[in-house]
Protein backbone atom coordinates (compact mmCIF):
# COMPACT_ATOMS: atom_id res chain seq x y z
CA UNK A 1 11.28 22.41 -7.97
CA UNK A 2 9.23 21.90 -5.07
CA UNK A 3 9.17 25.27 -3.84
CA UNK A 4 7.40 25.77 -7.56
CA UNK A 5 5.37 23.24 -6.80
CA UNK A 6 4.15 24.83 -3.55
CA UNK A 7 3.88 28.44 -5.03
CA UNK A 8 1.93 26.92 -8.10
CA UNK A 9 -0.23 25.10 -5.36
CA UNK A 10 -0.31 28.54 -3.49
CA UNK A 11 -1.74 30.46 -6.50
CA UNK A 12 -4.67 27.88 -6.47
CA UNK A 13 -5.27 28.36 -3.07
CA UNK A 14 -5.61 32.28 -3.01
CA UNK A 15 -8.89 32.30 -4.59
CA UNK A 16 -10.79 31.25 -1.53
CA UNK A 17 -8.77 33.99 0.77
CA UNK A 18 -9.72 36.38 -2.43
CA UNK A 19 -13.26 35.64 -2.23
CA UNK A 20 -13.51 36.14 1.39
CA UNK A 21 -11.99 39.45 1.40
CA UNK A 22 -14.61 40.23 -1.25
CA UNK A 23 -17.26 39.46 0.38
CA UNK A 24 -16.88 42.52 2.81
CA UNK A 25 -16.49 44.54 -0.13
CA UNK A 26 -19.58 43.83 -2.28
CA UNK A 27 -22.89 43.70 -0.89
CA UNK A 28 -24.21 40.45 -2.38
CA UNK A 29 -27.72 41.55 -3.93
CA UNK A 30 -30.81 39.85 -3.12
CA UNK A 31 -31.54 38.36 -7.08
CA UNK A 32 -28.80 37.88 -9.51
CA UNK A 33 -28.20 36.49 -13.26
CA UNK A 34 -27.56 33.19 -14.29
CA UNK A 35 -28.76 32.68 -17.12
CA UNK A 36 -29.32 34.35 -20.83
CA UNK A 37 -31.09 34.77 -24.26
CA UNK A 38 -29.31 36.26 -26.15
CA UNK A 39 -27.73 39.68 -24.49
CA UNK A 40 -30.29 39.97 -21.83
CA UNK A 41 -30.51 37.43 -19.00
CA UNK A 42 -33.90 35.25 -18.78
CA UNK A 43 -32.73 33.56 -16.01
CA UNK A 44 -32.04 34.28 -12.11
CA UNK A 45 -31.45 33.12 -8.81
CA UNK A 46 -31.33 34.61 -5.27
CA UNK A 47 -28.13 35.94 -3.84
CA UNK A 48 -27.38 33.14 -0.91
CA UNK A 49 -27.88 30.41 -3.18
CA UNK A 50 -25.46 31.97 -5.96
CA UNK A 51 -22.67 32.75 -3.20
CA UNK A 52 -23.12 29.11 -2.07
CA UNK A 53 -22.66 27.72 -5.16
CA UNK A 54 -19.41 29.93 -6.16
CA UNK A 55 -18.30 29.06 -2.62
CA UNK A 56 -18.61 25.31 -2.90
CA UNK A 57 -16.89 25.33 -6.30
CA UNK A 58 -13.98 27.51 -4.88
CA UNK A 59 -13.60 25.10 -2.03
CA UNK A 60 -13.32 21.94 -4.30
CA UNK A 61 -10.76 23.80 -5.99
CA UNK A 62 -8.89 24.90 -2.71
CA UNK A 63 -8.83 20.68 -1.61
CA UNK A 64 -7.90 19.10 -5.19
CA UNK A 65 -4.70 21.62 -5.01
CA UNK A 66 -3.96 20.89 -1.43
CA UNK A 67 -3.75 17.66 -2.02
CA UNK A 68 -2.11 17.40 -5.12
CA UNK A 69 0.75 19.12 -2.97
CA UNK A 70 0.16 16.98 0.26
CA UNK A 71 0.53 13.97 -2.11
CA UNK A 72 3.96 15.24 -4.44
CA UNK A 73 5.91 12.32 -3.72
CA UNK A 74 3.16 9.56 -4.63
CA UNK A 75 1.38 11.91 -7.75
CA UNK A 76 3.68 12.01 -10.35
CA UNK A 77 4.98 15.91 -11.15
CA UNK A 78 3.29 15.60 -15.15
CA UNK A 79 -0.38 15.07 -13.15
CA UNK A 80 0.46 17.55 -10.62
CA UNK A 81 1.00 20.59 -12.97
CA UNK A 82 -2.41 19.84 -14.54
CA UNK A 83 -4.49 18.95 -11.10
CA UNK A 84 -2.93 22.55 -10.18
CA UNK A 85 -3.58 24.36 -13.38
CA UNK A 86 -7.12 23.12 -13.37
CA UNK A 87 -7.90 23.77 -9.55
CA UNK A 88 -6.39 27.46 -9.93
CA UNK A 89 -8.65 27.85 -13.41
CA UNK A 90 -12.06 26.56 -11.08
CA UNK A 91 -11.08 29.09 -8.77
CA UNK A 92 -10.06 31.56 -10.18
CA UNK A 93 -12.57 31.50 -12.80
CA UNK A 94 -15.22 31.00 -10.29
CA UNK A 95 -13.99 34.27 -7.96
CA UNK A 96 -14.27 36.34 -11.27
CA UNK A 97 -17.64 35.09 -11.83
CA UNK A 98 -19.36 36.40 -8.35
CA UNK A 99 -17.30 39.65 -8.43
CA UNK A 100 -18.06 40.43 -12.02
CA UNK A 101 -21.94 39.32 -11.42
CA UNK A 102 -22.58 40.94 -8.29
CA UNK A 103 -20.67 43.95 -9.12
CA UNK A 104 -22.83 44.61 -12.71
CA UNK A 105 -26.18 43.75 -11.18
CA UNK A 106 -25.11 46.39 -8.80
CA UNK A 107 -24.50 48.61 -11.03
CA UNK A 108 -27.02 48.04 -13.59
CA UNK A 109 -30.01 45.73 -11.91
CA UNK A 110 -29.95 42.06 -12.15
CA UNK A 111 -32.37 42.97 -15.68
CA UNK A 112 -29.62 44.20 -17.23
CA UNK A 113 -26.85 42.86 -16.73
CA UNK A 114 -25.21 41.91 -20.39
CA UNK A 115 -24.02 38.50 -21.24
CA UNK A 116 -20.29 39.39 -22.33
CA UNK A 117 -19.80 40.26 -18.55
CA UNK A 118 -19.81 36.82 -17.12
CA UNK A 119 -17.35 36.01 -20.04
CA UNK A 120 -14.68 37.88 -18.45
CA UNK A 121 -14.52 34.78 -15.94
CA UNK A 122 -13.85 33.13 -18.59
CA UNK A 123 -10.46 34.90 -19.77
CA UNK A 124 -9.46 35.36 -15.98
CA UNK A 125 -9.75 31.54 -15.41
CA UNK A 126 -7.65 30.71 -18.42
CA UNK A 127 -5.21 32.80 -17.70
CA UNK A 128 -5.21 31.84 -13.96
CA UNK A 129 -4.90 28.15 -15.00
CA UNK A 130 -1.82 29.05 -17.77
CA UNK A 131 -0.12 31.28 -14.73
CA UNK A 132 0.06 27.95 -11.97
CA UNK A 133 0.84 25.66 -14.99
CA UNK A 134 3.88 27.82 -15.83
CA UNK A 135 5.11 28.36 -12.32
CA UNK A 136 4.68 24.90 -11.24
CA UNK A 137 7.00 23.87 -13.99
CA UNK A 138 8.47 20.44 -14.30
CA UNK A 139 11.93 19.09 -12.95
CA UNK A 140 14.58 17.89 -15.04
CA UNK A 141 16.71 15.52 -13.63
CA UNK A 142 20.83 15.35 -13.83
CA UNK A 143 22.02 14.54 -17.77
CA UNK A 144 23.95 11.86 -15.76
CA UNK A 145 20.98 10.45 -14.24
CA UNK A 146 19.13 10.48 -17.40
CA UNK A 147 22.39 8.83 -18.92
CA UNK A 148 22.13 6.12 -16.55
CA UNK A 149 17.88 5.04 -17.54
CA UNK A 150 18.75 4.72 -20.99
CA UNK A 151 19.69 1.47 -22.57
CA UNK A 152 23.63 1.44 -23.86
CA UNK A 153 23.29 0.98 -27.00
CA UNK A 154 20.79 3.42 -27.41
CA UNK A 155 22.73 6.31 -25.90
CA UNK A 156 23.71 9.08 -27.60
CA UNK A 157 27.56 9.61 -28.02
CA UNK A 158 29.47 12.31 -29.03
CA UNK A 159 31.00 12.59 -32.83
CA UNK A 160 33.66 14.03 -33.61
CA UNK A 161 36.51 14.26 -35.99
CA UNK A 162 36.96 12.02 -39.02
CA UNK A 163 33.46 10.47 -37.60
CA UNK A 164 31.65 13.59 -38.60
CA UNK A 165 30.18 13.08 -41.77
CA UNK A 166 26.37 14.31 -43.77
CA UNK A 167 23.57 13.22 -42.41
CA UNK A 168 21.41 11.54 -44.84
CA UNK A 169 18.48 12.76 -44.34
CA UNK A 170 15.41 9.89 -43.39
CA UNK A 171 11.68 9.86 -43.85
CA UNK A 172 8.66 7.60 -43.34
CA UNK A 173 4.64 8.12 -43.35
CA UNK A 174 2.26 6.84 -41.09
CA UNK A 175 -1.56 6.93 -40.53
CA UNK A 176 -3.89 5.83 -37.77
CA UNK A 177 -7.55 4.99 -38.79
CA UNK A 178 -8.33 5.01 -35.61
CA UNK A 179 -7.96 8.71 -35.19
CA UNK A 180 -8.81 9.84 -38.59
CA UNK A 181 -12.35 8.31 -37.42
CA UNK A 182 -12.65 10.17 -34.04
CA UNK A 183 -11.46 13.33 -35.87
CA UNK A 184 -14.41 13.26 -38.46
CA UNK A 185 -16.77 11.78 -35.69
CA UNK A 186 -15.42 14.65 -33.07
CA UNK A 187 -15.98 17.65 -35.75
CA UNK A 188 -19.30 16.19 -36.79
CA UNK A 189 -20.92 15.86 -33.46
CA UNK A 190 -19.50 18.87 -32.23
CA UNK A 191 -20.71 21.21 -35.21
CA UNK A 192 -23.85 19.50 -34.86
CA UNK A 193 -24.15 20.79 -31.30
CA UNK A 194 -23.07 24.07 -31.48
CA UNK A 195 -25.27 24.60 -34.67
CA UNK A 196 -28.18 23.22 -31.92
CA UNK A 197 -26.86 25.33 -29.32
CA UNK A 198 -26.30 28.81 -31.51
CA UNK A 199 -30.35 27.27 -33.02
CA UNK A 200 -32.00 27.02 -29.40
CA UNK A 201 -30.72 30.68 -28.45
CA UNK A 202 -28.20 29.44 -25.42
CA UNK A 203 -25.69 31.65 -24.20
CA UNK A 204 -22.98 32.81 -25.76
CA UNK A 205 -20.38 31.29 -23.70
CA UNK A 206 -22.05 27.93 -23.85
CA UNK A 207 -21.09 28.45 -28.26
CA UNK A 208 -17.49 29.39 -27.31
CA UNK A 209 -16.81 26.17 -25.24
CA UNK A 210 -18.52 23.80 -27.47
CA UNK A 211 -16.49 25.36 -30.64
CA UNK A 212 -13.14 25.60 -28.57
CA UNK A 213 -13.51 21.85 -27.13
CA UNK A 214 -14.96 20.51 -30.20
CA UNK A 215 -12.91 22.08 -32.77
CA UNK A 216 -9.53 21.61 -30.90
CA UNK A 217 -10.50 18.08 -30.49
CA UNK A 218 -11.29 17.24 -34.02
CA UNK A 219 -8.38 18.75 -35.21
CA UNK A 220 -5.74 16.99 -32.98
CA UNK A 221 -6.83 14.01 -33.84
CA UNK A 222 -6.79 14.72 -37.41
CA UNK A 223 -3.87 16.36 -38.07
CA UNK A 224 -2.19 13.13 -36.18
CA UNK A 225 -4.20 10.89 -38.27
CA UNK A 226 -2.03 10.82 -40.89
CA UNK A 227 1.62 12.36 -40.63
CA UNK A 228 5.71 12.25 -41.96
CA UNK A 229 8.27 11.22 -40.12
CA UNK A 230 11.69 13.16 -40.83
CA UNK A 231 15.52 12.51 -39.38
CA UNK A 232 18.05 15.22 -40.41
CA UNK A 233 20.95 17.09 -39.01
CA UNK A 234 18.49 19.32 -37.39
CA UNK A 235 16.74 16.05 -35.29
CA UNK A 236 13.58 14.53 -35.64
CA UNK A 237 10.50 16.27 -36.93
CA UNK A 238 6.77 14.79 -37.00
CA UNK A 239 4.57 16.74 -39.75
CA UNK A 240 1.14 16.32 -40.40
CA UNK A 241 -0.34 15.27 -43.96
CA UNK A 242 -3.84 16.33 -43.19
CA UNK A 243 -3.11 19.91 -41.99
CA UNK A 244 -0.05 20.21 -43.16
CA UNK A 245 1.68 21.27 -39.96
CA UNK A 246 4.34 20.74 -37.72
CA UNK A 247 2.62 18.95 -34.83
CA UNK A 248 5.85 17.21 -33.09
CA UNK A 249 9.95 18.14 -33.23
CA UNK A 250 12.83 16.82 -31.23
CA UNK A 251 16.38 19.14 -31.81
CA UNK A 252 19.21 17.03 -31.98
CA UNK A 253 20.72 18.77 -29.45
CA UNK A 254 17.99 17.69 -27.11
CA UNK A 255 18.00 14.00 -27.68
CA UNK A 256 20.00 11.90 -24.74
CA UNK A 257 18.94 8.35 -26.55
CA UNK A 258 17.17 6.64 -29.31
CA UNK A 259 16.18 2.71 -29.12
CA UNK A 260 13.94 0.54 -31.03
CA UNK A 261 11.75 -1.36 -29.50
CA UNK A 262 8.24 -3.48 -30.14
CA UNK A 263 5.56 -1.14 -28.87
CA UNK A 264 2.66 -2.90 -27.00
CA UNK A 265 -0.63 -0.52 -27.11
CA UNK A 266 -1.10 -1.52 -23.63
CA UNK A 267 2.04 -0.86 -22.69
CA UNK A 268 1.30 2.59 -23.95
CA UNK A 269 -1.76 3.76 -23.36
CA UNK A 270 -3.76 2.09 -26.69
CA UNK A 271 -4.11 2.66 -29.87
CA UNK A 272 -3.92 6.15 -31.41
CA UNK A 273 -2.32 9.15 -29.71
CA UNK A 274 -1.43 9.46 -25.84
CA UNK A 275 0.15 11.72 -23.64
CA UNK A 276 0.92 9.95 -20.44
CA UNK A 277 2.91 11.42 -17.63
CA UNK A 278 6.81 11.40 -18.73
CA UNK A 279 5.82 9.87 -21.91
CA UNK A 280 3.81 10.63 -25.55
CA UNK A 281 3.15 7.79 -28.04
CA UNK A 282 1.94 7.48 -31.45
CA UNK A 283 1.10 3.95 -31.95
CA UNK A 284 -0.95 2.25 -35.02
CA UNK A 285 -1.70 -1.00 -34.11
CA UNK A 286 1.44 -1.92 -32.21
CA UNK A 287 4.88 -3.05 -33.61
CA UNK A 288 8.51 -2.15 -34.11
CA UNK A 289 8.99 1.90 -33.21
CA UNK A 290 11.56 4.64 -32.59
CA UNK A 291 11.82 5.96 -28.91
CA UNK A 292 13.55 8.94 -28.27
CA UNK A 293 15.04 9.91 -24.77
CA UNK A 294 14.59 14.03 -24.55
CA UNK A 295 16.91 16.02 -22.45
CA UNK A 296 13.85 17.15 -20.40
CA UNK A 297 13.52 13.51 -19.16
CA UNK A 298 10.30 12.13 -21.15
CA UNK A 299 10.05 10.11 -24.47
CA UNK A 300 8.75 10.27 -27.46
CA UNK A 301 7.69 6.67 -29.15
CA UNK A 302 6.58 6.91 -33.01
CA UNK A 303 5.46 3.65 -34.26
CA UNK A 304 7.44 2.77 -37.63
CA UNK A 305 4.97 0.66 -39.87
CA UNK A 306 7.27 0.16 -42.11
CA UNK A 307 8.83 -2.21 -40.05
CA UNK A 308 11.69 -3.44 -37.84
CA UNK A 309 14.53 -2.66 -40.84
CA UNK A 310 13.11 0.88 -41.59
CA UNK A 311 13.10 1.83 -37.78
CA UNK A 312 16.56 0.79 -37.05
CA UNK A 313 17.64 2.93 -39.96
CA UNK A 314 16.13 6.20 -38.56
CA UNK A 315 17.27 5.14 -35.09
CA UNK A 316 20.98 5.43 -36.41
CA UNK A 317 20.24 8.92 -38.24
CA UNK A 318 18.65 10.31 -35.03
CA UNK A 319 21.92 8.98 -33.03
CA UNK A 320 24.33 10.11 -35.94
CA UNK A 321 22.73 13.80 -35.72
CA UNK A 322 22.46 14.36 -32.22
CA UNK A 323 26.32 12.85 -31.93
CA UNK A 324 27.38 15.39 -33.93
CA UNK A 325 25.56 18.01 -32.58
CA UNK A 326 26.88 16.98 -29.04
CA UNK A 327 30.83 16.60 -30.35
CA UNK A 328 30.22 20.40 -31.65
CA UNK A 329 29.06 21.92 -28.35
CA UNK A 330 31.23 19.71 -25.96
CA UNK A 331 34.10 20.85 -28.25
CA UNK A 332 33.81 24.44 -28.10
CA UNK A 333 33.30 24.19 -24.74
């Protein structure tokens, strides 16, 4: 894993070297476009001073990747992939931007240089950013290891025999208020800006990022606002009642443990939903709540408001499935 870590960190380094070699390439023109109105710019600034800025941006890039890998055995690998992915976006994103500028005002004057252009940056920086995530990757540690961190009781054993029996299947329903709020909230605000934005005759790929933040935003938070919790033979599956979508799912074959436990909001990150590194929570207000171990090492903690009894009963269907599923594959193996 760490050589992935290193080449990920690599990959976020290159656009500085990239940009250098550039920069005997194109001749950097004396005026170029920043920004537009509609499909024509209306806005410019002198060569140096855009070079310098692309520059500086590229460099801050360059030194949050170097020392996200300078610092692997204090950052924990879950931040790392993301303080990579986002440093080789920046720079990548940013070296598209000065070759795609200077090389269109070359070709067609800084007048005239069209707004999609500068979008291509865009693409190139997501893409860039979804490359390093991917090769970074994440380690999974030894099934024995993971064995050892969770509680006995909680581990999963394998079934087999006259022990195998149907799994009944097991459902609850939960809702947060809390995020059914900051959905509505999040898709008002944000539809309220971009309708400003597209109104005031900004750029086009100042709409795009509001819409794409805004609307992802919004509807994260509400399709988690209210959702159904299912245990069957196939694992655990969390769907949502607002979108009606599958927004979580755990294969029985991938869970190592399953243990109820009282979950404290601070204990896991507050109220609502939150991703924190080697661990995702859904909790309501805090209370009794299924926590599944996942063969890739992190866990998954659902907060049951139905209380203590009704958690312990999906706990043992979660346990009973992925036994079974473990006596069939370490039996035919």
């Amino acid at each position: 894993m760490n050589s992935r870590r290193a080449l990920a960190g690599l990959l976020a380094i290159l656009p500085l070297a990239a940009l250098l070699l550039v920069l005997a390439v194109l001749p950097l023109p004396e005026r170029v476009p920043t920004h537009w109105s509609g499909s024509r710019p209306d806005g410019w600034t002198g060569g140096p001073q855009f070079l310098s800025g692309v520059l500086t941006v590229v460099v801050v890039a360059v030194l949050a990747a170097a020392v996200s890998a300078l610092l692997q055995r204090v950052v924990p690998q879950a931040w790392s992939r993301w303080v990579v992915a986002g440093a080789a976006a920046v720079g990548w994103g940013a070296f598209l931007l000065y070759v795609v500028t200077v090389w269109r005002t070359g070709v067609d004057g800084p007048d005239e240089v069209r707004e999609l252009w500068p979008l291509l940056a865009v693409a190139g920086a997501l893409l860039g950013g979804f490359v390093a995530y991917a090769v970074h990757g994440r380690r999974i540690p030894p099934l024995e290891v993971l064995r050892e961190r969770v509680p006995e009781r909680g581990r999963v054993r394998a079934v087999r025999g006259r022990s195998v029996r149907p799994v009944e299947p097991w459902t609850t329903e939960m809702s947060s208020t809390t995020l059914r709020v900051l959905g509505w909230v999040l898709l008002v605000v944000f539809l309220g800006t971009g309708v400003a934005v597209a109104w005031s005759g900004e750029s086009l790929w100042l709409l795009a990022l509001v819409v794409l933040v805004g609307g992802g935003a919004s509807v994260l938070a509400l399709a988690w606002s209210a959702v159904r919790l299912r245990v069957d033979a196939g694992g655990l599956e969390v769907r949502s009642r607002v979108l009606r979508l599958r927004v979580a799912r755990v294969p029985a074959e991938e869970v190592v443990g399953v243990e109820v436990m009282d979950l404290d909001p601070m204990a896991w990150g507050g109220i609502g939903l939150r991703a924190l590194p080697e661990r995702t929570a859904y909790v309501v207000r805090g209370g009794p709540g299924l926590v599944v171990w996942k063969r890739d090492g992190r866990r998954l903690a659902l907060e049951v408001t139905e209380g203590d009894h009704a958690a312990r009963a999906g706990a043992r269907t979660l346990l009973q499935a992925a036994g079974q599923r473990l006596g069939e594959s370490s039996g035919s193996s």
